[in-house]
C-alpha atoms as a PDB file:
ATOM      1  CA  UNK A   1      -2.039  26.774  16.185  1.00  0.00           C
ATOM      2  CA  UNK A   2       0.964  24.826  14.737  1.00  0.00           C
ATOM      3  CA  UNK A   3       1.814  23.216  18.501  1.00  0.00           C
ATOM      4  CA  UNK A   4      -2.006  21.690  18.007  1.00  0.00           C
ATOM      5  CA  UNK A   5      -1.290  20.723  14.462  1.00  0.00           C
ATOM      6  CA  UNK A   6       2.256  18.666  15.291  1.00  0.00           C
ATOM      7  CA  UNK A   7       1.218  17.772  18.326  1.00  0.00           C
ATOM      8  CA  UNK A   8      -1.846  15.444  16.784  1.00  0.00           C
ATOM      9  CA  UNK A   9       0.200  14.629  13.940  1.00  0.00           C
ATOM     10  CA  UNK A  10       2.254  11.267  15.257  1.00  0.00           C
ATOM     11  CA  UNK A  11      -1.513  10.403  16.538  1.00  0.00           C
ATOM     12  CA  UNK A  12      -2.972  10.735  12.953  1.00  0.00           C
ATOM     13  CA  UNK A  13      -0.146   8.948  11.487  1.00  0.00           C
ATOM     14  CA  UNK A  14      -0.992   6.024  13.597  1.00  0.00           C
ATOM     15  CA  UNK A  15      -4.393   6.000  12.999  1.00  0.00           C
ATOM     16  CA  UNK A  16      -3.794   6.190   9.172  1.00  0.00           C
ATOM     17  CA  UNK A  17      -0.894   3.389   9.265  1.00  0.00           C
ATOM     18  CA  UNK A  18      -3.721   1.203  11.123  1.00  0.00           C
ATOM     19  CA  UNK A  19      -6.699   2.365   8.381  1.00  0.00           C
ATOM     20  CA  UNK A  20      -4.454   1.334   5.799  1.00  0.00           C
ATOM     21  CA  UNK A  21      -3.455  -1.854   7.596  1.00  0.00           C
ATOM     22  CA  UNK A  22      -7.359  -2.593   7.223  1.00  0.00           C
ATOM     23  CA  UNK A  23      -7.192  -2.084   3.475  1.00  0.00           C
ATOM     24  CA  UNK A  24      -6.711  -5.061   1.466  1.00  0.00           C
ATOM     25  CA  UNK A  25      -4.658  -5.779  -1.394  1.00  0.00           C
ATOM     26  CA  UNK A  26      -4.582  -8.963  -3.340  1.00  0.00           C
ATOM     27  CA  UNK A  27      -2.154  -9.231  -6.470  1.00  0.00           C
ATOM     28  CA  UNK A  28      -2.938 -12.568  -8.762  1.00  0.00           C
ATOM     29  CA  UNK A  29      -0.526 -13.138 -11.727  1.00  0.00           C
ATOM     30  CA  UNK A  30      -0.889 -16.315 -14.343  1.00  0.00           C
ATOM     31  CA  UNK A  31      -4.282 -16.963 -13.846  1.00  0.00           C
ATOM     32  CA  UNK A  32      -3.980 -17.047 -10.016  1.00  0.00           C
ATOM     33  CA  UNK A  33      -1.271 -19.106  -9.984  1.00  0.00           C
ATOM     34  CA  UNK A  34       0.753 -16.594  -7.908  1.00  0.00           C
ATOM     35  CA  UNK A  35      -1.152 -14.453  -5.780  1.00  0.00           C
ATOM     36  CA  UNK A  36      -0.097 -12.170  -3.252  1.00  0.00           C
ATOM     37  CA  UNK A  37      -2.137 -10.529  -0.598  1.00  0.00           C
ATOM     38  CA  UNK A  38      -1.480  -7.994   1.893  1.00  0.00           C
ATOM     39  CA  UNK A  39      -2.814  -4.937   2.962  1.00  0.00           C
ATOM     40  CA  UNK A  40      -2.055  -0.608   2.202  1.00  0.00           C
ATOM     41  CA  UNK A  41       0.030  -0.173   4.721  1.00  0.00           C
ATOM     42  CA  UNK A  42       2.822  -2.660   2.360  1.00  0.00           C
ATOM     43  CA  UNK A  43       3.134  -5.463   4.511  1.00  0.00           C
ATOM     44  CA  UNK A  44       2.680  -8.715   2.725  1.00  0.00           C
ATOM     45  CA  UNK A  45       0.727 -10.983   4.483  1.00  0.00           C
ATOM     46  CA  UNK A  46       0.436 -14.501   1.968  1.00  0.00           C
ATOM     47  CA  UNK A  47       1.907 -15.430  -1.287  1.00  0.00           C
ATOM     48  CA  UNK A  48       0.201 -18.545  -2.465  1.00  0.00           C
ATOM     49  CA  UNK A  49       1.895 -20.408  -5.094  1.00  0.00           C
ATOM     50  CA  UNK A  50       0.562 -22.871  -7.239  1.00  0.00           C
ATOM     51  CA  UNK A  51       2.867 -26.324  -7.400  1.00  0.00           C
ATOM     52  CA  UNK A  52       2.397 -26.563 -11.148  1.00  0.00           C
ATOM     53  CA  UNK A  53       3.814 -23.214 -11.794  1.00  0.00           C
ATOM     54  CA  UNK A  54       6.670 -24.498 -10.299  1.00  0.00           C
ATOM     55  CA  UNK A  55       6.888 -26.783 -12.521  1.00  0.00           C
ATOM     56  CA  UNK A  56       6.359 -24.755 -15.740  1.00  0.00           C
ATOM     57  CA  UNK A  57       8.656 -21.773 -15.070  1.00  0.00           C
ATOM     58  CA  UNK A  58      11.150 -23.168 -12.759  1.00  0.00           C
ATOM     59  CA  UNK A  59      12.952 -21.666 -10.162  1.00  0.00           C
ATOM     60  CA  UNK A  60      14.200 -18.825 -12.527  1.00  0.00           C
ATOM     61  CA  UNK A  61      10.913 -18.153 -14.055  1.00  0.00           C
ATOM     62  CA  UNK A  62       9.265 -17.984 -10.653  1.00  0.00           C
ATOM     63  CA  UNK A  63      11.877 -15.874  -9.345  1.00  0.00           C
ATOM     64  CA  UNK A  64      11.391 -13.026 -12.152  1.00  0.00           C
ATOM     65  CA  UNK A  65       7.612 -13.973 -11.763  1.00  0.00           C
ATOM     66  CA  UNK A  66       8.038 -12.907  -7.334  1.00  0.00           C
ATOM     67  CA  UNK A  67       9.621  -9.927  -7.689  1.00  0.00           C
ATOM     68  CA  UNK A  68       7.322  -8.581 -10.792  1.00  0.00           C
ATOM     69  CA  UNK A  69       4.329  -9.375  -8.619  1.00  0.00           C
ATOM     70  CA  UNK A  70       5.979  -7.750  -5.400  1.00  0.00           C
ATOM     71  CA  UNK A  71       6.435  -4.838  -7.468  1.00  0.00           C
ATOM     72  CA  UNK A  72       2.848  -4.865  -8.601  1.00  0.00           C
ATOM     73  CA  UNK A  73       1.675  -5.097  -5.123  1.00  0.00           C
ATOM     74  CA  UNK A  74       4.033  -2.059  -3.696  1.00  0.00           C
ATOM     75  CA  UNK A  75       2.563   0.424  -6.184  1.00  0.00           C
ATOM     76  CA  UNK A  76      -1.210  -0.587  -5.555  1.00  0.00           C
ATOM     77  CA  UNK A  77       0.181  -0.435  -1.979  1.00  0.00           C
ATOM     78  CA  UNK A  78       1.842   3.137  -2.732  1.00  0.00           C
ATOM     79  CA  UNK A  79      -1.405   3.923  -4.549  1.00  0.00           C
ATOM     80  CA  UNK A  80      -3.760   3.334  -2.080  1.00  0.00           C
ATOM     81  CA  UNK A  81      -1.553   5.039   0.579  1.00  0.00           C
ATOM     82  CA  UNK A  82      -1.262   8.357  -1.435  1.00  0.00           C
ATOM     83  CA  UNK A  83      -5.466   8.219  -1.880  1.00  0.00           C
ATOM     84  CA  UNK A  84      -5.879   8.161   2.051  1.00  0.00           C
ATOM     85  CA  UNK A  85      -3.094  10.062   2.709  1.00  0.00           C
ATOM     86  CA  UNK A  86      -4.946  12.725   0.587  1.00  0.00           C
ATOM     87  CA  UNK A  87      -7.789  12.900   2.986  1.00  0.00           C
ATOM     88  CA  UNK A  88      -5.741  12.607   6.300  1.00  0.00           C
ATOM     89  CA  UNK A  89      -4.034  16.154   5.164  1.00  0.00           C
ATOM     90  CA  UNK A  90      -6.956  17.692   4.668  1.00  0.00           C
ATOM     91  CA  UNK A  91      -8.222  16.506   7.928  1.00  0.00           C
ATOM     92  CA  UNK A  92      -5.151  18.199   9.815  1.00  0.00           C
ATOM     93  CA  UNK A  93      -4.575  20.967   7.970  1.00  0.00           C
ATOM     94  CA  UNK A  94      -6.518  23.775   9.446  1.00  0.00           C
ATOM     95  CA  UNK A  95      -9.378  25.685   7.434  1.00  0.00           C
ATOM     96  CA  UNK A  96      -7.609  27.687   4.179  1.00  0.00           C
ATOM     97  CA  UNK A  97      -4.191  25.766   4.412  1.00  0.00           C
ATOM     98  CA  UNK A  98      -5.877  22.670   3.053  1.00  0.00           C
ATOM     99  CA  UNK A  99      -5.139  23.010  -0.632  1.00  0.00           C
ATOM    100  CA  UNK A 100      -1.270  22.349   0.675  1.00  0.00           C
ATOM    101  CA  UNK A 101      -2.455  18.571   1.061  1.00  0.00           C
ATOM    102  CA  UNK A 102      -1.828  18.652  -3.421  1.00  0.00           C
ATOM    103  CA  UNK A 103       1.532  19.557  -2.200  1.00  0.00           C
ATOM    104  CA  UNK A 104       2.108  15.923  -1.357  1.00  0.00           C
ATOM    105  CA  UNK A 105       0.310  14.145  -4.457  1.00  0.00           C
ATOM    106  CA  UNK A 106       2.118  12.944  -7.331  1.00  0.00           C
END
């Protein structure tokens, strides 16, 4: 029973890494001026910056501006990861073991 179980596992992981590589996340900060997209699976795929907030904030204010909206996108990332992840447990675990899946949540 357990071979079958770790035996699919690396499978299932890939299949979940490439579900959540299909799930999009888009991060927009002053306005839209910044915006970062990317998908679940954390990888940033765009940052778009607006030349006139370069101009207001500077490079320090863009700077703090990045890595506040990097942050912002790793937790919707994180987020989004933990909600799938969720339902690929319960999708592996066999019948009466799938209540260990809260194990794993936050």
């Amino acid at each position: 029973m357990f071979g079958d179980i770790l035996g699919n596992l690396e499978e299932k992981q890939k299949e979940l890494k490439e579900k959540l590589r299909e799930v999009p996340i888009k991060i927009q900060m002053e306005n839209g001026s910044l915006l970062i997209e990317g998908n679940a699976a954390k990888e940033i795929g765009n940052i778009t910056i607006d030349p006139q907030l370069i101009i207001e904030q500077g490079t320090e204010g863009l700077e703090d501006l990045l890595v506040v909206g990097i942050n912002k996108f790793m937790e919707a990332a994180a987020g989004k990861e933990s909600e799938m992840m969720k339902g690929f447990l319960s999708g592996i675990l066999p019948s009466g073991l799938g209540g260990l899946g809260g194990l794993f949540s936050q």
